[in-house]
PDB file of N, CA and C in Angstrom:
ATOM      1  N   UNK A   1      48.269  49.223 -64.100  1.00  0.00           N
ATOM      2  CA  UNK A   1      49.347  49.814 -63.337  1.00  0.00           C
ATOM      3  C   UNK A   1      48.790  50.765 -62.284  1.00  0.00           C
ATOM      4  N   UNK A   2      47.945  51.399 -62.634  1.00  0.00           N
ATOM      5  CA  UNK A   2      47.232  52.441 -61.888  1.00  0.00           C
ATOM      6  C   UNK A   2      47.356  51.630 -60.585  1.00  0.00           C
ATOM      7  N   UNK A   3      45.796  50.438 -60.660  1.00  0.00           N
ATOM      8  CA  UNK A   3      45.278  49.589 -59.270  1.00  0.00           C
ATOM      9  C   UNK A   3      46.446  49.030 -58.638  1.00  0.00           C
ATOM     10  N   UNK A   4      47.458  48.926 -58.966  1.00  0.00           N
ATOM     11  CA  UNK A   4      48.460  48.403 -58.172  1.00  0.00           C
ATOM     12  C   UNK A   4      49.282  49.631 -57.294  1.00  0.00           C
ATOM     13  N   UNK A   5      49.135  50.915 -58.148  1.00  0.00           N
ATOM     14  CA  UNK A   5      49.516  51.912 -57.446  1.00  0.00           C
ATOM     15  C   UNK A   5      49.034  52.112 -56.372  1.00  0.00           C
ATOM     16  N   UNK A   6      47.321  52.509 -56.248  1.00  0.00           N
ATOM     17  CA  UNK A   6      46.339  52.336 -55.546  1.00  0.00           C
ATOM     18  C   UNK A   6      46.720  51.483 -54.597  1.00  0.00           C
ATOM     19  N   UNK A   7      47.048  50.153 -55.127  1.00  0.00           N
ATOM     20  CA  UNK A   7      46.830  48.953 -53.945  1.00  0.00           C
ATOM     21  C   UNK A   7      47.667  49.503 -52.946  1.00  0.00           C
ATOM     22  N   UNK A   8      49.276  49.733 -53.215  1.00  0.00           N
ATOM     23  CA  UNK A   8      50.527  49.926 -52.179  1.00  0.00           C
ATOM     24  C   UNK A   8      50.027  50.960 -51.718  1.00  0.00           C
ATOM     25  N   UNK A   9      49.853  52.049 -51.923  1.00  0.00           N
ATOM     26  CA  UNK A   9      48.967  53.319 -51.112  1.00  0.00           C
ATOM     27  C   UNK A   9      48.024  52.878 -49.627  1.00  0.00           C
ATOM     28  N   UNK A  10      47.743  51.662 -50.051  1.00  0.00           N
ATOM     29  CA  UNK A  10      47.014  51.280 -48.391  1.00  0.00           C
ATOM     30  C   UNK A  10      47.927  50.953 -47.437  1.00  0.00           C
ATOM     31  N   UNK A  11      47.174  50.909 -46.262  1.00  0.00           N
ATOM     32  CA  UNK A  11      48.256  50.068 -44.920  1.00  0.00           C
ATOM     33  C   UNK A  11      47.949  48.755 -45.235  1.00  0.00           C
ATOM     34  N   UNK A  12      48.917  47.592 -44.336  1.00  0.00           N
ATOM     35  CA  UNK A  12      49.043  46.747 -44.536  1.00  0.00           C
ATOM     36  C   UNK A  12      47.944  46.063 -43.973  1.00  0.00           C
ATOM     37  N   UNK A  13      47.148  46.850 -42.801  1.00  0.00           N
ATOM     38  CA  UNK A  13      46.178  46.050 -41.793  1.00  0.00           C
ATOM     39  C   UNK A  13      44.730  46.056 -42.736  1.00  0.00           C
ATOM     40  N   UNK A  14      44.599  47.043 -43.586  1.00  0.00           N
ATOM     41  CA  UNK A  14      43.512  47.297 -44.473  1.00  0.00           C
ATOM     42  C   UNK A  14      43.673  46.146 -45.828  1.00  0.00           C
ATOM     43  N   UNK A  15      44.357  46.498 -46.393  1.00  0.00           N
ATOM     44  CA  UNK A  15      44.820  44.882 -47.463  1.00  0.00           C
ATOM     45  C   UNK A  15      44.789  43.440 -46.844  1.00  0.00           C
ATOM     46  N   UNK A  16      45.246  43.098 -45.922  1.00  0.00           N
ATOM     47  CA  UNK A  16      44.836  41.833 -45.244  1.00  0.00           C
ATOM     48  C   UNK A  16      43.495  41.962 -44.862  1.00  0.00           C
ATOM     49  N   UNK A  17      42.659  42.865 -44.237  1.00  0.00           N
ATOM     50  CA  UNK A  17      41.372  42.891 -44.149  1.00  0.00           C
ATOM     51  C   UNK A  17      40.240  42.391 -45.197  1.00  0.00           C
ATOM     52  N   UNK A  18      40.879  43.557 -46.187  1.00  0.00           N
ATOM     53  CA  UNK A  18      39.820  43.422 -47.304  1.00  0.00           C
ATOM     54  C   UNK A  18      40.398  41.478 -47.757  1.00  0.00           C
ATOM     55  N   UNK A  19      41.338  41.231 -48.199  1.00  0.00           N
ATOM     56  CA  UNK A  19      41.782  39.925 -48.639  1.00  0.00           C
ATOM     57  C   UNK A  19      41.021  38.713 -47.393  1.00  0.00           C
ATOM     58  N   UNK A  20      41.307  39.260 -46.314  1.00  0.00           N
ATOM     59  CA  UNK A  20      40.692  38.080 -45.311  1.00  0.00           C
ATOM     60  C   UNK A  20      39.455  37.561 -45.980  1.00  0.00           C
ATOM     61  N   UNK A  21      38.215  39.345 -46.151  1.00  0.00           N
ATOM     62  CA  UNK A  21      36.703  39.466 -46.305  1.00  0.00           C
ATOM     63  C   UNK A  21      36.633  38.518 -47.791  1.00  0.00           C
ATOM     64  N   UNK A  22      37.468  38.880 -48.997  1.00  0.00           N
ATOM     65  CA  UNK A  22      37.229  37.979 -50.027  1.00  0.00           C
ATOM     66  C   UNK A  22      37.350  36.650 -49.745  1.00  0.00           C
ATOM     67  N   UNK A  23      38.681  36.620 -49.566  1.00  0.00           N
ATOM     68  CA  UNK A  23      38.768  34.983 -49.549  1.00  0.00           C
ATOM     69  C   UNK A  23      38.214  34.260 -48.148  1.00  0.00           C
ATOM     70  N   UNK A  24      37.039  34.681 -47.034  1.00  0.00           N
ATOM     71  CA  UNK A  24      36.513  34.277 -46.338  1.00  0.00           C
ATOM     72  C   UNK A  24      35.388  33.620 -47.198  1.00  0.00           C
ATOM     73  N   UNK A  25      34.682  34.809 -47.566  1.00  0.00           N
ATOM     74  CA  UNK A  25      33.239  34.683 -47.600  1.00  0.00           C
ATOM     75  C   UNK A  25      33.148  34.418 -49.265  1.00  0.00           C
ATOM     76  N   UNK A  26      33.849  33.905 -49.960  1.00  0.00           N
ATOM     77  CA  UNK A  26      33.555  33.854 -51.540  1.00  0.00           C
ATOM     78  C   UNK A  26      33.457  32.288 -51.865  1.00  0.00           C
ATOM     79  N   UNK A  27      33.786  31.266 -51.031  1.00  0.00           N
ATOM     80  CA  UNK A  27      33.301  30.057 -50.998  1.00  0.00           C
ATOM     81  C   UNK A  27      31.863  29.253 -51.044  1.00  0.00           C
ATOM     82  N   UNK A  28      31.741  30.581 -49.814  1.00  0.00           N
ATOM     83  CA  UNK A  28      29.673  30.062 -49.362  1.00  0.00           C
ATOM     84  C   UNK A  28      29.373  31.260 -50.582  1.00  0.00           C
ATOM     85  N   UNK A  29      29.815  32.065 -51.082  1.00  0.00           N
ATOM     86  CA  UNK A  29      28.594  32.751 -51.802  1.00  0.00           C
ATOM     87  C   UNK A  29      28.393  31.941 -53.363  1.00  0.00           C
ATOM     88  N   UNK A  30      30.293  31.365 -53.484  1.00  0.00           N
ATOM     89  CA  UNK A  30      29.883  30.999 -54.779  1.00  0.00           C
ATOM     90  C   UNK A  30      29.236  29.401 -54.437  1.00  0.00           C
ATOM     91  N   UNK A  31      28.998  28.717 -53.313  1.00  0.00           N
ATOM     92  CA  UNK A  31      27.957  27.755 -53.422  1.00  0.00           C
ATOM     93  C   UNK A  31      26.184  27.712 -53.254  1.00  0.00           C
ATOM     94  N   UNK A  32      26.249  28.694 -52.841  1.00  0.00           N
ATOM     95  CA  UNK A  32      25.030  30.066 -53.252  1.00  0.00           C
ATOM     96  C   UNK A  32      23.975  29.781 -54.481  1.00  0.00           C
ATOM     97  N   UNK A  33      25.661  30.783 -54.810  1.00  0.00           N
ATOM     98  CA  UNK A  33      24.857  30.434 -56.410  1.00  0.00           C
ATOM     99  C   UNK A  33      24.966  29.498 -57.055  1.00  0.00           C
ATOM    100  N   UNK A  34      25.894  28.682 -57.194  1.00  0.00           N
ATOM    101  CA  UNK A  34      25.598  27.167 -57.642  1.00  0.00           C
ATOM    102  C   UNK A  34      24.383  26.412 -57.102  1.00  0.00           C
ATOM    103  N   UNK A  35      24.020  26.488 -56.454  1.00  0.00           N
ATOM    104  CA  UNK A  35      22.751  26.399 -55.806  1.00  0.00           C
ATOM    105  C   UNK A  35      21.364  26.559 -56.078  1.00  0.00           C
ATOM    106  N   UNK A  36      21.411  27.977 -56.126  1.00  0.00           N
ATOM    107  CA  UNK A  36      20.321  28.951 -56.846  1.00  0.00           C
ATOM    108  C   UNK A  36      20.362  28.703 -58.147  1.00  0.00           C
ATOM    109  N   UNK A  37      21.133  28.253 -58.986  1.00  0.00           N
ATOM    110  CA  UNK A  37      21.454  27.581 -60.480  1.00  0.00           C
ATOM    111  C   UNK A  37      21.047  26.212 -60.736  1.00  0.00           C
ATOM    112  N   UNK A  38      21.027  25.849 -59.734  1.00  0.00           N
ATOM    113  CA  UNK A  38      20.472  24.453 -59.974  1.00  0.00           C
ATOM    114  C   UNK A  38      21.509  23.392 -60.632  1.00  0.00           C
ATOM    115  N   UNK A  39      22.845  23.748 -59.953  1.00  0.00           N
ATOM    116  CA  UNK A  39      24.212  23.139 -60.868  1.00  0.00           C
ATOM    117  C   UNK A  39      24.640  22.088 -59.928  1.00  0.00           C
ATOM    118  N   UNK A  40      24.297  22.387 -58.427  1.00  0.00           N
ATOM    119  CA  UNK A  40      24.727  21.403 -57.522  1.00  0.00           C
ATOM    120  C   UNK A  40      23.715  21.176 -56.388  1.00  0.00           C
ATOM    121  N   UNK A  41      23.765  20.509 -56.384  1.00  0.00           N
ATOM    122  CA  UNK A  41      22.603  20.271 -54.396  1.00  0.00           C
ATOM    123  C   UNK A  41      23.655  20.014 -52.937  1.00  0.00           C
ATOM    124  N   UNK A  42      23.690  22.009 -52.647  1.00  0.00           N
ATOM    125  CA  UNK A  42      24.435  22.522 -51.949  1.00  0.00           C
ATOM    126  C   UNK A  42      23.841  21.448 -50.549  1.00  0.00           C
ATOM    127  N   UNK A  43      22.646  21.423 -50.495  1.00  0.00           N
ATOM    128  CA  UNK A  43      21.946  21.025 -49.110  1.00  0.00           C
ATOM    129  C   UNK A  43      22.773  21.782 -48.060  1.00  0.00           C
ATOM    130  N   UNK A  44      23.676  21.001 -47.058  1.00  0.00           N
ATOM    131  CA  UNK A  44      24.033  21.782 -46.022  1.00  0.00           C
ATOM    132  C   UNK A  44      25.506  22.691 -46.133  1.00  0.00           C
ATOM    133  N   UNK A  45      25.109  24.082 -46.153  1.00  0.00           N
ATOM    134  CA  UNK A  45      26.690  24.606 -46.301  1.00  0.00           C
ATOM    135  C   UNK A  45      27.271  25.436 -45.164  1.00  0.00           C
ATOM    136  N   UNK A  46      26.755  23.997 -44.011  1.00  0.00           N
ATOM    137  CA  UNK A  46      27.436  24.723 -42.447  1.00  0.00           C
ATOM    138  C   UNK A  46      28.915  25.141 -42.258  1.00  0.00           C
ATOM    139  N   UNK A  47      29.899  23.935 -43.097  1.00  0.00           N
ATOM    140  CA  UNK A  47      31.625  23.914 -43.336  1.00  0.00           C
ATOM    141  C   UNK A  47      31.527  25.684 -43.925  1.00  0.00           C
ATOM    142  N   UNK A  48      31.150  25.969 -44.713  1.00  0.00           N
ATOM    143  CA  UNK A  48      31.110  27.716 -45.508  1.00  0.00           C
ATOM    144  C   UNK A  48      30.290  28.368 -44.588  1.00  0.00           C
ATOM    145  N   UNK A  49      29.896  28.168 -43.879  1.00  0.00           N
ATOM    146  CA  UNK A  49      29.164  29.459 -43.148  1.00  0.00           C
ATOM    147  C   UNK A  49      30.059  29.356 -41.695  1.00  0.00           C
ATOM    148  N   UNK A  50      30.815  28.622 -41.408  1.00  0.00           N
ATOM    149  CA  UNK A  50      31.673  28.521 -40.278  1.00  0.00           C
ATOM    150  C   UNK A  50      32.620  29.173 -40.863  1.00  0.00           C
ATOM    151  N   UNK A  51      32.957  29.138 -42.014  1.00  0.00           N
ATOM    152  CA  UNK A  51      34.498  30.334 -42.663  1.00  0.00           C
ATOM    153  C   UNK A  51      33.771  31.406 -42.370  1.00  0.00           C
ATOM    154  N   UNK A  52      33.156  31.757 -43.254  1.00  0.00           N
ATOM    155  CA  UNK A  52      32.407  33.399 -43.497  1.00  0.00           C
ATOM    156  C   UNK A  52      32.300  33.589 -42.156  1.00  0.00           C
ATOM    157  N   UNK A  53      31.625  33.316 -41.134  1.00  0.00           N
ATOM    158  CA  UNK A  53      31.905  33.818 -39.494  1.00  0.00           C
ATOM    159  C   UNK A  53      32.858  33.858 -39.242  1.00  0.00           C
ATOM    160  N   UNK A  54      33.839  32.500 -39.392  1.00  0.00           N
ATOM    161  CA  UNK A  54      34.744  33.056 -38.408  1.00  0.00           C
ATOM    162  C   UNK A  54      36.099  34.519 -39.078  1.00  0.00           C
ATOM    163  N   UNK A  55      35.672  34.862 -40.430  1.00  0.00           N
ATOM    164  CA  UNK A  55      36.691  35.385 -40.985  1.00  0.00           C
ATOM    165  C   UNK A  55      35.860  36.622 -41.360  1.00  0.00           C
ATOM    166  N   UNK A  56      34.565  36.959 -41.364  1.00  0.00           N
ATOM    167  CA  UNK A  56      33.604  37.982 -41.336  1.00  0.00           C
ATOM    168  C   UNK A  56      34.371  39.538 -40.216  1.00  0.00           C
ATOM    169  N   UNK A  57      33.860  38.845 -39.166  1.00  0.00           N
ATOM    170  CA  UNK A  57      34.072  39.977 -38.311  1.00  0.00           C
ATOM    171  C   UNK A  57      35.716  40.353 -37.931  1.00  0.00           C
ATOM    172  N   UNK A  58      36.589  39.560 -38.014  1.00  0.00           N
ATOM    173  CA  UNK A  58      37.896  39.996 -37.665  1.00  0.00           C
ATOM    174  C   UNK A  58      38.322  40.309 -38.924  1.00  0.00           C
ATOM    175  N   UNK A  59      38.136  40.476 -39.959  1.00  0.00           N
ATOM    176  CA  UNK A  59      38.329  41.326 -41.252  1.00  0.00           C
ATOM    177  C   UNK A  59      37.383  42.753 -40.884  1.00  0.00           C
ATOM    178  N   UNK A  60      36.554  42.975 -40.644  1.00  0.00           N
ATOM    179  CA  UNK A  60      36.192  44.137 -40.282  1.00  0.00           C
ATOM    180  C   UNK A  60      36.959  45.020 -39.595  1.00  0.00           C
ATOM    181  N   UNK A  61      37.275  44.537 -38.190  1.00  0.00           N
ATOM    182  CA  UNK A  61      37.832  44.862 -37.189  1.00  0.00           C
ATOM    183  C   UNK A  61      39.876  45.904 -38.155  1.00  0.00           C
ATOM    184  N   UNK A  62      39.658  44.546 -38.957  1.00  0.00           N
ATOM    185  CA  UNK A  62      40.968  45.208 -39.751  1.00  0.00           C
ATOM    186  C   UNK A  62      40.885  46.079 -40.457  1.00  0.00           C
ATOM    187  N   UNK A  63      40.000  45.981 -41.191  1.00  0.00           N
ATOM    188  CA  UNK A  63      39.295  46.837 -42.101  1.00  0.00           C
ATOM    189  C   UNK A  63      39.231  48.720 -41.481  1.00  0.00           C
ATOM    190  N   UNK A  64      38.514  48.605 -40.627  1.00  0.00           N
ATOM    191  CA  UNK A  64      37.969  49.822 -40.074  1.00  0.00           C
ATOM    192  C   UNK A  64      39.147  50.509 -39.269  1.00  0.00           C
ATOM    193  N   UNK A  65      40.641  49.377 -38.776  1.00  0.00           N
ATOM    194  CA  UNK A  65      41.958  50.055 -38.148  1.00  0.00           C
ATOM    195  C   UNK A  65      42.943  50.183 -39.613  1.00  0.00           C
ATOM    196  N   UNK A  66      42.338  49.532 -40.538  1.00  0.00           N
ATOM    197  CA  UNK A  66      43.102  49.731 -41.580  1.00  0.00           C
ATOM    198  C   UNK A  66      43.261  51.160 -42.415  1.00  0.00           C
ATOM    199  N   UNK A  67      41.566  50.968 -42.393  1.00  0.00           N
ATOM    200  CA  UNK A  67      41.359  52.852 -43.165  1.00  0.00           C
ATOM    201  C   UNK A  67      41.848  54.014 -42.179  1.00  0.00           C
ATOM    202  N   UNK A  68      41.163  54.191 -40.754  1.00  0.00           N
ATOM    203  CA  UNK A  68      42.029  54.844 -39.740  1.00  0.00           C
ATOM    204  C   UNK A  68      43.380  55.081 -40.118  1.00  0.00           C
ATOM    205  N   UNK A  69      44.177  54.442 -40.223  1.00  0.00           N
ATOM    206  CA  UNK A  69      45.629  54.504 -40.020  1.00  0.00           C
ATOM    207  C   UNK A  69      46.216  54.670 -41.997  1.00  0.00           C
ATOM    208  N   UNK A  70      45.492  54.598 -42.748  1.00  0.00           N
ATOM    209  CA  UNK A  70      45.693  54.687 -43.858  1.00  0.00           C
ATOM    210  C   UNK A  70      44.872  56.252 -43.948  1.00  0.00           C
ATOM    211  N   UNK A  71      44.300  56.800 -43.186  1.00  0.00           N
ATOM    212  CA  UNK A  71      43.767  58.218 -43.389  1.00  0.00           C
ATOM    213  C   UNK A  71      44.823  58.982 -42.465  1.00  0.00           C
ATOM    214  N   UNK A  72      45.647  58.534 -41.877  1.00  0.00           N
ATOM    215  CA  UNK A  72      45.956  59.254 -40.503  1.00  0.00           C
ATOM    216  C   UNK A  72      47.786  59.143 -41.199  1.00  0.00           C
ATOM    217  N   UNK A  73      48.331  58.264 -42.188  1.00  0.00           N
ATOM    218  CA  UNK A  73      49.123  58.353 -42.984  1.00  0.00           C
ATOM    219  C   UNK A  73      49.316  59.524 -43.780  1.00  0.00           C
ATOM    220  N   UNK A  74      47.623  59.508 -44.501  1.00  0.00           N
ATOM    221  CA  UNK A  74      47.605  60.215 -45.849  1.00  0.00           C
ATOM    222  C   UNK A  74      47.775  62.343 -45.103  1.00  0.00           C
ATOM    223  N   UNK A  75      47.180  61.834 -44.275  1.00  0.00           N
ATOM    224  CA  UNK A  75      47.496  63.488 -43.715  1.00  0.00           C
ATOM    225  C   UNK A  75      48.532  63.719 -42.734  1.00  0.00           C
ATOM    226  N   UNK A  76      49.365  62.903 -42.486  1.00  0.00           N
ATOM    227  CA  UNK A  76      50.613  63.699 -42.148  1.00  0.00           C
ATOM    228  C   UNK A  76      51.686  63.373 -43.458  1.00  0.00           C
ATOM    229  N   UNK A  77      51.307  62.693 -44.083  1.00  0.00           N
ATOM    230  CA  UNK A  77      52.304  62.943 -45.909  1.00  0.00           C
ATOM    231  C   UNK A  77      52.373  64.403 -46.166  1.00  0.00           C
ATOM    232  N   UNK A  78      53.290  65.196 -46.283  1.00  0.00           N
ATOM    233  CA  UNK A  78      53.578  66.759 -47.079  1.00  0.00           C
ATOM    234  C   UNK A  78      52.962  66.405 -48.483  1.00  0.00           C
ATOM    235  N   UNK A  79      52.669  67.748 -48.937  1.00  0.00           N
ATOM    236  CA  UNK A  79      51.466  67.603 -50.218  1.00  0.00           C
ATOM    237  C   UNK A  79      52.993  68.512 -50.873  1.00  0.00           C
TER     238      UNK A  79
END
């Protein structure tokens, strides 16, 4: 209950950020390690490294207007 409290406490541009960054880049990492495991023969994982780019940096971009505006919230809130 807490982390969900937590969660709504953010802005909306920061939660889509961080969510973009997971579900961008958690495809190529988990073929990675399937990889490095010796579970599959990843050979080329250009299709996953074209997500993770293209969803890398414009999750940042959200990210960094997300916290901004989720700090700039938290101090005009009355304590």
């Amino acid at each position: 209950m807490r982390v969900k409290l937590f969660w709504n406490k953010l802005h909306i541009l920061l939660r889509v950020g961080l969510g973009l960054l997971f579900f961008g880049s958690t495809p190529l990492l988990i073929v990675i390690a399937l990889d490095a495991l010796s579970i599959i023969d990843a050979g080329n994982g250009l299709g996953f490294g074209l997500l993770t780019l293209l969803t890398f940096y414009p999750s940042l971009v959200l990210i960094v207007v997300g916290v901004v505006l989720t700090l700039v919230k938290r101090m005009k809130k009355p304590k």
